[in-house]
N, C-alpha and C. Protein backbone atom coordinates (compact mmCIF):
# COMPACT_ATOMS: atom_id res chain seq x y z
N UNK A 1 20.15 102.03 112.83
CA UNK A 1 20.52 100.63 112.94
C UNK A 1 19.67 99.83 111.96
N UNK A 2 20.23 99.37 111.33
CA UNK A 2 19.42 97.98 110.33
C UNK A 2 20.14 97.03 110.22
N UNK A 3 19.53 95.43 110.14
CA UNK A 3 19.59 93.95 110.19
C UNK A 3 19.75 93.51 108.24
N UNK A 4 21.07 92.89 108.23
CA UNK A 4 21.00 92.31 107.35
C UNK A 4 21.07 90.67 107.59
N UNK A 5 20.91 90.00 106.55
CA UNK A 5 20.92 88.18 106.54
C UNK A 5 22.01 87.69 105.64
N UNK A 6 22.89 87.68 105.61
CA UNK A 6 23.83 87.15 104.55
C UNK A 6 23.55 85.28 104.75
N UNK A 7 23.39 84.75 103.53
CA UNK A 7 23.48 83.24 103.49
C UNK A 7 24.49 83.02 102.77
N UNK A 8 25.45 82.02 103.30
CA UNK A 8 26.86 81.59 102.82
C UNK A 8 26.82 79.91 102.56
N UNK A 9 27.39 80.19 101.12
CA UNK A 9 27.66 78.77 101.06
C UNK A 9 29.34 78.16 100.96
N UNK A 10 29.50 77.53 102.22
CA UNK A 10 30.92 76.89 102.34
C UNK A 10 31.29 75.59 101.56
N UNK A 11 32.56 75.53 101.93
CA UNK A 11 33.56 74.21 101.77
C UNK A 11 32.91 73.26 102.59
N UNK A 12 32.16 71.88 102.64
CA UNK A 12 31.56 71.30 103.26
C UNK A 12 32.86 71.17 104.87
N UNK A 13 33.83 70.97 104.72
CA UNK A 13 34.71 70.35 105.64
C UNK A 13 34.80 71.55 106.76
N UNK A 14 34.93 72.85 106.06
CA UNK A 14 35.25 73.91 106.91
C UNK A 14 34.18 74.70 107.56
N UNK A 15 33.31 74.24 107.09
CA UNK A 15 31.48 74.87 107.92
C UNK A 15 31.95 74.93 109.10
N UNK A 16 32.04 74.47 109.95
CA UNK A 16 31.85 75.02 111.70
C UNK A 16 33.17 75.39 111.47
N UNK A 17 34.54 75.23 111.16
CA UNK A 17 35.77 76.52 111.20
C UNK A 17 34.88 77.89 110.87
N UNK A 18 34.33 78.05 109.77
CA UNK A 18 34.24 78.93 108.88
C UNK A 18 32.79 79.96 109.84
N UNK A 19 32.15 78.84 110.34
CA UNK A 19 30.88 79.64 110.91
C UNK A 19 31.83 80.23 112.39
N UNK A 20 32.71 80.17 112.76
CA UNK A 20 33.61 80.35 114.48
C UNK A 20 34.04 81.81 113.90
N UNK A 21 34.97 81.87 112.82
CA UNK A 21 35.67 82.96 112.46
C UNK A 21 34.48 84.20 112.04
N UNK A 22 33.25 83.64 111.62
CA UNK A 22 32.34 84.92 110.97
C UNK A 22 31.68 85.82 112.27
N UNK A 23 31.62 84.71 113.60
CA UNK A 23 30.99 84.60 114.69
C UNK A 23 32.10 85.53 115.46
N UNK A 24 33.06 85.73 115.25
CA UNK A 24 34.19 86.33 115.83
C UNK A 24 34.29 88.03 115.19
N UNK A 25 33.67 88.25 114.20
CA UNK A 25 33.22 89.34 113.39
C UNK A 25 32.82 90.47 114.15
N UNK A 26 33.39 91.54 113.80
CA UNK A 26 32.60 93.05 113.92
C UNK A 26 31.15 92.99 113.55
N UNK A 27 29.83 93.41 113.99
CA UNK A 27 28.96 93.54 113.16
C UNK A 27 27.84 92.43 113.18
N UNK A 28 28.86 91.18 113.45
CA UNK A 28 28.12 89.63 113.62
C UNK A 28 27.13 89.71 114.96
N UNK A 29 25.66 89.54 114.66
CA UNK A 29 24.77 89.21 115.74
C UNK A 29 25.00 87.98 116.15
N UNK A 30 24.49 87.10 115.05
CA UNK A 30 24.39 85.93 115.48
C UNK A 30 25.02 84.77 114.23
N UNK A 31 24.73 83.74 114.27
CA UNK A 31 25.47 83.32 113.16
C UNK A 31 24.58 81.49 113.50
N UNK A 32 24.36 80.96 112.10
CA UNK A 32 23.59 80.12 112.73
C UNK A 32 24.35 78.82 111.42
N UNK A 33 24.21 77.52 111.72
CA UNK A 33 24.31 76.79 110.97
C UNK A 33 22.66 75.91 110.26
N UNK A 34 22.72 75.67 108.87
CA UNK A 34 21.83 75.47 108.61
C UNK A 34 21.40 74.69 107.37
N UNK A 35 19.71 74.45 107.02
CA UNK A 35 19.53 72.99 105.66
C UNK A 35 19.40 74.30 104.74
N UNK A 36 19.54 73.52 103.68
CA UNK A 36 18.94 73.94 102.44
C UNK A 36 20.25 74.58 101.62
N UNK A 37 19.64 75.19 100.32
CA UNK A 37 20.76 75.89 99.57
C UNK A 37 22.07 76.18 99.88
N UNK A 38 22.20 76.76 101.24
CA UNK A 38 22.82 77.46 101.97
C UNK A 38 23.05 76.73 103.29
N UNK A 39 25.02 76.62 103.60
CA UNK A 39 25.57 76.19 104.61
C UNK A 39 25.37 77.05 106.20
N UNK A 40 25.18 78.47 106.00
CA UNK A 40 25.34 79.59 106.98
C UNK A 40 24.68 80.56 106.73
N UNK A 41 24.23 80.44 108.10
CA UNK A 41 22.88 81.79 107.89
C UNK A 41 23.94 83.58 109.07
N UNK A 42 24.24 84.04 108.54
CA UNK A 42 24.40 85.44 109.66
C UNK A 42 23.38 86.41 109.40
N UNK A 43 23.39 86.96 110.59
CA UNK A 43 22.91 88.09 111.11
C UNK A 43 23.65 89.70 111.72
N UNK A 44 23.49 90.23 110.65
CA UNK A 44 24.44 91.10 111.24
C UNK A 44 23.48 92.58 111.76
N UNK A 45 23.96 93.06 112.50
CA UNK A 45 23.58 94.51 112.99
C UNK A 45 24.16 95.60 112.76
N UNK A 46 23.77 96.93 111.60
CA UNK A 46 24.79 97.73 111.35
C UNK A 46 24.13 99.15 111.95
N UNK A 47 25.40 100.31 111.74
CA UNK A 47 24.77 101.43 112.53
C UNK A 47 24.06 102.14 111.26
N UNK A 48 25.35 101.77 109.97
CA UNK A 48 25.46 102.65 108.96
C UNK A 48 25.47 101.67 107.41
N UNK A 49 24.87 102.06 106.43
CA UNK A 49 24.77 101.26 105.18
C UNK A 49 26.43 100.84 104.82
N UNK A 50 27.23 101.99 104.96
CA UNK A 50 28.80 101.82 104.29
C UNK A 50 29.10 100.88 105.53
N UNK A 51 28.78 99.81 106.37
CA UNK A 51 29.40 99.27 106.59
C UNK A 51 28.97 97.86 106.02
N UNK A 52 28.35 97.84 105.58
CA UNK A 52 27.93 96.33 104.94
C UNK A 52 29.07 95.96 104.07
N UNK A 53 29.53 96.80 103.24
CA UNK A 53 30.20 96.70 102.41
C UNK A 53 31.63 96.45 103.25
N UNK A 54 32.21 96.87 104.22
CA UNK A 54 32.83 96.07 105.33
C UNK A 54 32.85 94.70 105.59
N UNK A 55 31.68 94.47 106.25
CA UNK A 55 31.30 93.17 106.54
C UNK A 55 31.28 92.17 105.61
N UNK A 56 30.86 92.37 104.87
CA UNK A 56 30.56 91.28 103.41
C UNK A 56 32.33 91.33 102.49
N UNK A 57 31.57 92.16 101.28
CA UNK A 57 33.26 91.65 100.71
C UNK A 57 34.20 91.77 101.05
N UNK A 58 34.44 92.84 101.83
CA UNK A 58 35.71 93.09 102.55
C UNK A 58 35.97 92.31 104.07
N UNK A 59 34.87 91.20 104.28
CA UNK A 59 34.97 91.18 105.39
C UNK A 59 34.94 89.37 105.33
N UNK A 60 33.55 88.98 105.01
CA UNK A 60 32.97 87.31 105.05
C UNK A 60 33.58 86.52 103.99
N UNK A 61 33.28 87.53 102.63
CA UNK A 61 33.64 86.76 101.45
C UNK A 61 35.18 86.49 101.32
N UNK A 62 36.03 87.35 102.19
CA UNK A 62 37.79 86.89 102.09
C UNK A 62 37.97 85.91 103.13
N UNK A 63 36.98 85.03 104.28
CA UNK A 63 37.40 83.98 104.15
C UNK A 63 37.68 83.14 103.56
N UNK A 64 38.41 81.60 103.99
CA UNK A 64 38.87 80.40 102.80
C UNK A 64 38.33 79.39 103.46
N UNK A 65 37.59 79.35 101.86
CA UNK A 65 36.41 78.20 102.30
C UNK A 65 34.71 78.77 101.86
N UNK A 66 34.78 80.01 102.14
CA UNK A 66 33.57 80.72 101.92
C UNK A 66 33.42 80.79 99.53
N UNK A 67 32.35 79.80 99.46
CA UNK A 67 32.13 79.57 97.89
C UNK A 67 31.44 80.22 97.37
N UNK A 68 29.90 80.81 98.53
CA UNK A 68 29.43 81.73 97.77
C UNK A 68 28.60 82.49 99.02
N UNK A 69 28.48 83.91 98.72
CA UNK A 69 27.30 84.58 99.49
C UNK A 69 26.35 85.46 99.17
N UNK A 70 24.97 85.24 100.18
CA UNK A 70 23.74 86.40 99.05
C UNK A 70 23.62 87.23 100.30
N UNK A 71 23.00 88.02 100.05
CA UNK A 71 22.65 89.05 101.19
C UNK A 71 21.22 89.51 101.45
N UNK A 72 20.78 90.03 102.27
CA UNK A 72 19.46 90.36 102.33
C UNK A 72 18.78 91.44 103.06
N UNK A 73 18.20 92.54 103.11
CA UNK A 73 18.27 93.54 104.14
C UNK A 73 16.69 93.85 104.23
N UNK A 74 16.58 93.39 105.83
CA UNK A 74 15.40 93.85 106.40
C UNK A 74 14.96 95.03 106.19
N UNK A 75 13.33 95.29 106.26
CA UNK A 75 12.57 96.46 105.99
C UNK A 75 12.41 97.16 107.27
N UNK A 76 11.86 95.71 107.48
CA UNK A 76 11.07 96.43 108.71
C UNK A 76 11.45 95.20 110.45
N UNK A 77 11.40 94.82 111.26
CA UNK A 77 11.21 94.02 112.16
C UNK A 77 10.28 93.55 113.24
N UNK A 78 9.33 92.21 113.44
CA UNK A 78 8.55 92.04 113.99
C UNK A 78 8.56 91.39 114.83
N UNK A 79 7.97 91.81 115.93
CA UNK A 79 8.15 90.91 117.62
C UNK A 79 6.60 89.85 117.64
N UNK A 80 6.92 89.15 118.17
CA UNK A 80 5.63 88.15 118.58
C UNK A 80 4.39 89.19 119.00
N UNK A 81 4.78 90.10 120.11
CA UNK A 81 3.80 90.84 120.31
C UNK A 81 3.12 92.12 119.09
N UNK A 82 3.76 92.39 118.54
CA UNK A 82 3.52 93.35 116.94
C UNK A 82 2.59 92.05 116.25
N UNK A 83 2.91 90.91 116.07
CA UNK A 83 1.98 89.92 115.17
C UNK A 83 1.09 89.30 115.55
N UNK A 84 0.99 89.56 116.98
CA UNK A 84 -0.27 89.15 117.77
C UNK A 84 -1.22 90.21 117.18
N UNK A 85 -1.12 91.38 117.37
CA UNK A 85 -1.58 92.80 117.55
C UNK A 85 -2.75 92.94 116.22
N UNK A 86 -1.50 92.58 114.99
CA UNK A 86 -1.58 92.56 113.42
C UNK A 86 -2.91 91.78 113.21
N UNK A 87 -2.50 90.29 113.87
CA UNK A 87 -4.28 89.06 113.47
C UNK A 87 -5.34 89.39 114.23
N UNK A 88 -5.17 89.68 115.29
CA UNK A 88 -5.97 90.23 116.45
C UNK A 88 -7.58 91.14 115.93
N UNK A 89 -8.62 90.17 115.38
CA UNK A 89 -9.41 90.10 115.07
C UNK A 89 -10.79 90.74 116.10
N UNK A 90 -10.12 91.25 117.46
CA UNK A 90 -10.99 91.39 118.32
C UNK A 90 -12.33 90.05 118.63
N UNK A 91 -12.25 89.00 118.44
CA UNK A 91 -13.33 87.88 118.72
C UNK A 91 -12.21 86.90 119.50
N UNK A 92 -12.80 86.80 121.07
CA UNK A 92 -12.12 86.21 122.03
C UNK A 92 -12.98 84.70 122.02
């Protein structure tokens, strides 16, 4: 299993259409609306690498409305308790 981040940039008008249908997705964890560069943040969860290639061009980028998307693939994943652990200097 590995976590990718795709950031999408939409049609200003169709952002929340466009974030419902990605959210409706195979693969889709979570799906978030958001500032900066980028209209839409997803999260997807895969079992297998050949499915990204599913999800994405064959999948996000053939919506209408969707202008542009980057992708991004986690290494590794960290819980609050793993980054406690990490600074955890032993001096209470």
């Amino acid at each position: 299993m590995f976590t990718a981040f795709v950031m999408v940039k939409a049609a200003p008008r169709k952002i929340a259409d466009i974030a419902q249908q990605i959210a409706n997705m195979p693969s889709v964890a979570e799906v978030y609306s958001v500032t900066g560069d980028f209209d839409i943040l997803v999260v997807l969860r895969l079992a297998e690498y050949e499915q990204l290639a599913e999800a994405v061009p064959e999948g996000l980028s053939q919506i209408e409305g969707i202008l542009q998307t980057s992708t991004v693939l986690a290494f590794r994943r960290f819980s609050a308790k793993d980054l406690d652990a990490a600074w955890d200097i032993g001096v209470s």
